[in-house]
Protein backbone atom coordinates (compact mmCIF):
# COMPACT_ATOMS: atom_id res chain seq x y z
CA UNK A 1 0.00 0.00 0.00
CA UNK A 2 2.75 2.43 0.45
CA UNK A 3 4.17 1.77 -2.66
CA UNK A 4 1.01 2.78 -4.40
CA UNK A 5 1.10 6.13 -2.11
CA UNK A 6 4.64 6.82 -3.18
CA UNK A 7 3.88 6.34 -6.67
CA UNK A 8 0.84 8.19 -6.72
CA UNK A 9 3.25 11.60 -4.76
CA UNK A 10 6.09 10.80 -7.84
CA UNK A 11 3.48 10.95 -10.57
CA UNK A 12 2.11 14.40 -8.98
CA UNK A 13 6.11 15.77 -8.59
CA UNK A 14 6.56 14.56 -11.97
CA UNK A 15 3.51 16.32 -13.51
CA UNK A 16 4.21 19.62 -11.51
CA UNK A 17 7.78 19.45 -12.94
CA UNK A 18 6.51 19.05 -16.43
CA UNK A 19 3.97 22.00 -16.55
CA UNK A 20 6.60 24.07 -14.81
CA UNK A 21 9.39 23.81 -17.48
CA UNK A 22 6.42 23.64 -20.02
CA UNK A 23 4.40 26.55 -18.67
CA UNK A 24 7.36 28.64 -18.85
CA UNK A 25 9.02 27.59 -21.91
CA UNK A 26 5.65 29.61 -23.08
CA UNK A 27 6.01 32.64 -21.02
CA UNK A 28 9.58 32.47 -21.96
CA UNK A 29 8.43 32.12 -25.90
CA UNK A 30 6.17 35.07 -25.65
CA UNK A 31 8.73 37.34 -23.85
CA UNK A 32 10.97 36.83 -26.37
CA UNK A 33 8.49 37.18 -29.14
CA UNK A 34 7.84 41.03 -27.52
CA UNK A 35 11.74 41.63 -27.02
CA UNK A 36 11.81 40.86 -30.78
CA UNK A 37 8.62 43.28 -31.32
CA UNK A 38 10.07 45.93 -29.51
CA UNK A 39 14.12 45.94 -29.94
CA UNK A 40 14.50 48.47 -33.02
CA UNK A 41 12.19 50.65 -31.91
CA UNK A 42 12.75 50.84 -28.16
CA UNK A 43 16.23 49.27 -27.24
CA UNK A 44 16.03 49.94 -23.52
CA UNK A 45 12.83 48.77 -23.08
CA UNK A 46 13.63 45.64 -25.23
CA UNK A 47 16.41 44.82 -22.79
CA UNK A 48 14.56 45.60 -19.31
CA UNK A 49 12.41 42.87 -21.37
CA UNK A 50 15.12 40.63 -21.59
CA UNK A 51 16.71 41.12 -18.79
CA UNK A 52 13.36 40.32 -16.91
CA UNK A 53 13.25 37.07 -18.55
CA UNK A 54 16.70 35.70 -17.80
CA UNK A 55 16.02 33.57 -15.05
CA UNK A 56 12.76 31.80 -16.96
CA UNK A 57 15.05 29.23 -18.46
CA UNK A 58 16.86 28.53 -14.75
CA UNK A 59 13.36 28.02 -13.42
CA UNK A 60 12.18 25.79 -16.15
CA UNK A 61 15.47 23.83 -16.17
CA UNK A 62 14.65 22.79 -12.36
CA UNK A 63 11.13 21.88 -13.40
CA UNK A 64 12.69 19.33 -16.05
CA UNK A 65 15.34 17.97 -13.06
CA UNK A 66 12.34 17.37 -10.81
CA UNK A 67 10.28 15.64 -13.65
CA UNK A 68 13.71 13.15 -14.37
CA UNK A 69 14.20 12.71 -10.68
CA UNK A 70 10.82 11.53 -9.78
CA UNK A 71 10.69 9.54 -13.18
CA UNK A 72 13.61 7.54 -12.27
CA UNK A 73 11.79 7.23 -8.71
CA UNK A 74 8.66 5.82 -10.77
CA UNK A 75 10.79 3.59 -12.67
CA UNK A 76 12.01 2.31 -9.48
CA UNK A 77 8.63 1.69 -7.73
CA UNK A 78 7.19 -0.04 -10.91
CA UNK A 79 10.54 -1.96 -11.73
CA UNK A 80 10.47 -0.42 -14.85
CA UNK A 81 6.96 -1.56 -15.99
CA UNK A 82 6.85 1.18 -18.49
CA UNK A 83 10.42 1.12 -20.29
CA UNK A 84 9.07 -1.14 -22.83
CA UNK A 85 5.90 0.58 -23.83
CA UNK A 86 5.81 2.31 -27.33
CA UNK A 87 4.80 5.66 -25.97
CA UNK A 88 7.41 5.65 -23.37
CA UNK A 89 10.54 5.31 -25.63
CA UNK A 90 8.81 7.96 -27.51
CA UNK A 91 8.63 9.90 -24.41
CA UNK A 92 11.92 9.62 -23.70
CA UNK A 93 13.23 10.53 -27.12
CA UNK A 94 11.38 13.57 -26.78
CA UNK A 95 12.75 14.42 -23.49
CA UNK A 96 16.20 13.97 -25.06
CA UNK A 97 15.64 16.05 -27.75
CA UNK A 98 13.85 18.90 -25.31
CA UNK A 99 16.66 18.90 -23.28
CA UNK A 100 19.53 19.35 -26.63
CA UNK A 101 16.88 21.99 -28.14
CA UNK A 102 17.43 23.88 -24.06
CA UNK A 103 21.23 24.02 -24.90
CA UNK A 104 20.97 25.09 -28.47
CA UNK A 105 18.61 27.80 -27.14
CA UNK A 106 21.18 28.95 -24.32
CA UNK A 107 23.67 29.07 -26.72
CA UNK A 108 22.08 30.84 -29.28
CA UNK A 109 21.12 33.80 -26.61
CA UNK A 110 24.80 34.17 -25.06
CA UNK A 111 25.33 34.70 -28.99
CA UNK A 112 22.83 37.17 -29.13
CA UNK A 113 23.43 38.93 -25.93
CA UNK A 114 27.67 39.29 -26.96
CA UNK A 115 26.34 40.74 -30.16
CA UNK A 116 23.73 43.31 -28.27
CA UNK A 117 26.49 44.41 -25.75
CA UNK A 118 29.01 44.93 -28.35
CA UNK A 119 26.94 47.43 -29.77
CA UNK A 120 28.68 46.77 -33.00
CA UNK A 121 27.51 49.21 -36.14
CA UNK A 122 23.74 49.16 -36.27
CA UNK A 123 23.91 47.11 -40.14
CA UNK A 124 25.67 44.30 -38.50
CA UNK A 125 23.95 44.08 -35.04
CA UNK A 126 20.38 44.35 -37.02
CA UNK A 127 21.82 41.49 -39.28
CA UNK A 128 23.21 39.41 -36.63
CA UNK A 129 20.43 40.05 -34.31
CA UNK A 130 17.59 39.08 -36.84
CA UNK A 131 19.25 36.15 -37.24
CA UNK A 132 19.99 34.61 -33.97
CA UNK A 133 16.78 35.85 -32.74
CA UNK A 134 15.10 34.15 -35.67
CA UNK A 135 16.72 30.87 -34.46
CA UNK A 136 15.77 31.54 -31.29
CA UNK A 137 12.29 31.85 -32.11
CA UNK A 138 12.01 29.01 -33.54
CA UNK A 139 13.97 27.19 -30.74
CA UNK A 140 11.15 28.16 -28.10
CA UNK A 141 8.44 27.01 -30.56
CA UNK A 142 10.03 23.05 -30.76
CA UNK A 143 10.26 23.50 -27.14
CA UNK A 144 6.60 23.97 -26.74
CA UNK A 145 5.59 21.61 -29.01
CA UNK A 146 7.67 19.02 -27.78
CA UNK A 147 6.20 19.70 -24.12
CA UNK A 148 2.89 19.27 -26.00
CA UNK A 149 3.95 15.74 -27.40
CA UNK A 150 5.35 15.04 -23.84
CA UNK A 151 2.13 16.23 -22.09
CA UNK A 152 0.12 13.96 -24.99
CA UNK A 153 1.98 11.07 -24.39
CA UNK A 154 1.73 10.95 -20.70
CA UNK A 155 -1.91 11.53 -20.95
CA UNK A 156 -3.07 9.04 -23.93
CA UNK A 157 -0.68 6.04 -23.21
CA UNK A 158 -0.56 3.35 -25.80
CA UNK A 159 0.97 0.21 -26.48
């Protein structure tokens, strides 16, 4: 009986982790999208907007530890009754792949934020910044629709 308890308090952790990284993956997705609005034609506001937004991705990242942490602690009170279901290894994959698309995305905005305080000439910081933030963009919209998969699979498990 406490086994079922335990697994029933990992499965809420693990949700709560999810919608946190996933829930702000889209507040950090429409942030940027206004930073992007706003940059040419009000720099210092764009950046207060930024700057506001830096510690999204932190927040998100711990949501994503918590959701491995008590997945591994599901795996251990089912003995692993899921790892061979279809939807799980897809799971998985995506989690993978949500976690290399985080790095990329971290990457890509040290990039961007170099080129902004460099204040190079305003041709090549409009070039380079339409660019990365472009990436960017499109970064934060895998993310969320990976989280959507993830949410999907969890919810309409399948063999």
């Amino acid at each position: 009986m406490t086994t079922y308890y335990l697994l029933k308090l990992a499965l809420t952790i693990h949700i709560a982790g999810l919608t946190i990284a996933g829930g702000l993956s889209l507040a950090n997705f429409l942030i940027f999208q206004r930073f992007r609005k706003v940059y040419f034609d009000d720099t210092q506001r764009a950046l207060i907007t930024l700057e506001g937004n830096a510690k999204l991705p932190r927040i998100a990242n711990i949501g994503i530890v918590i959701s491995i942490v008590s997945g591994i602690a599901m795996m251990i009170l089912t003995n692993g009754a899921f790892m061979n279901q279809v939807w799980f290894e897809i799971k998985l994959a995506l989690l993978v792949i949500t976690i290399v698309n985080i790095i990329w995305r971290s990457l890509l905005k040290r990039k961007l934020n170099k080129a902004i305080k460099q204040n190079k000439a305003r041709v090549e910081i409009e070039t380079n910044f339409l660019g990365l933030s472009n990436m960017i963009h499109i970064s934060a919209f895998i993310q969320i629709l990976l989280f959507l998969s993830i949410f999907f699979l969890a919810s309409f498990r399948f063999n």
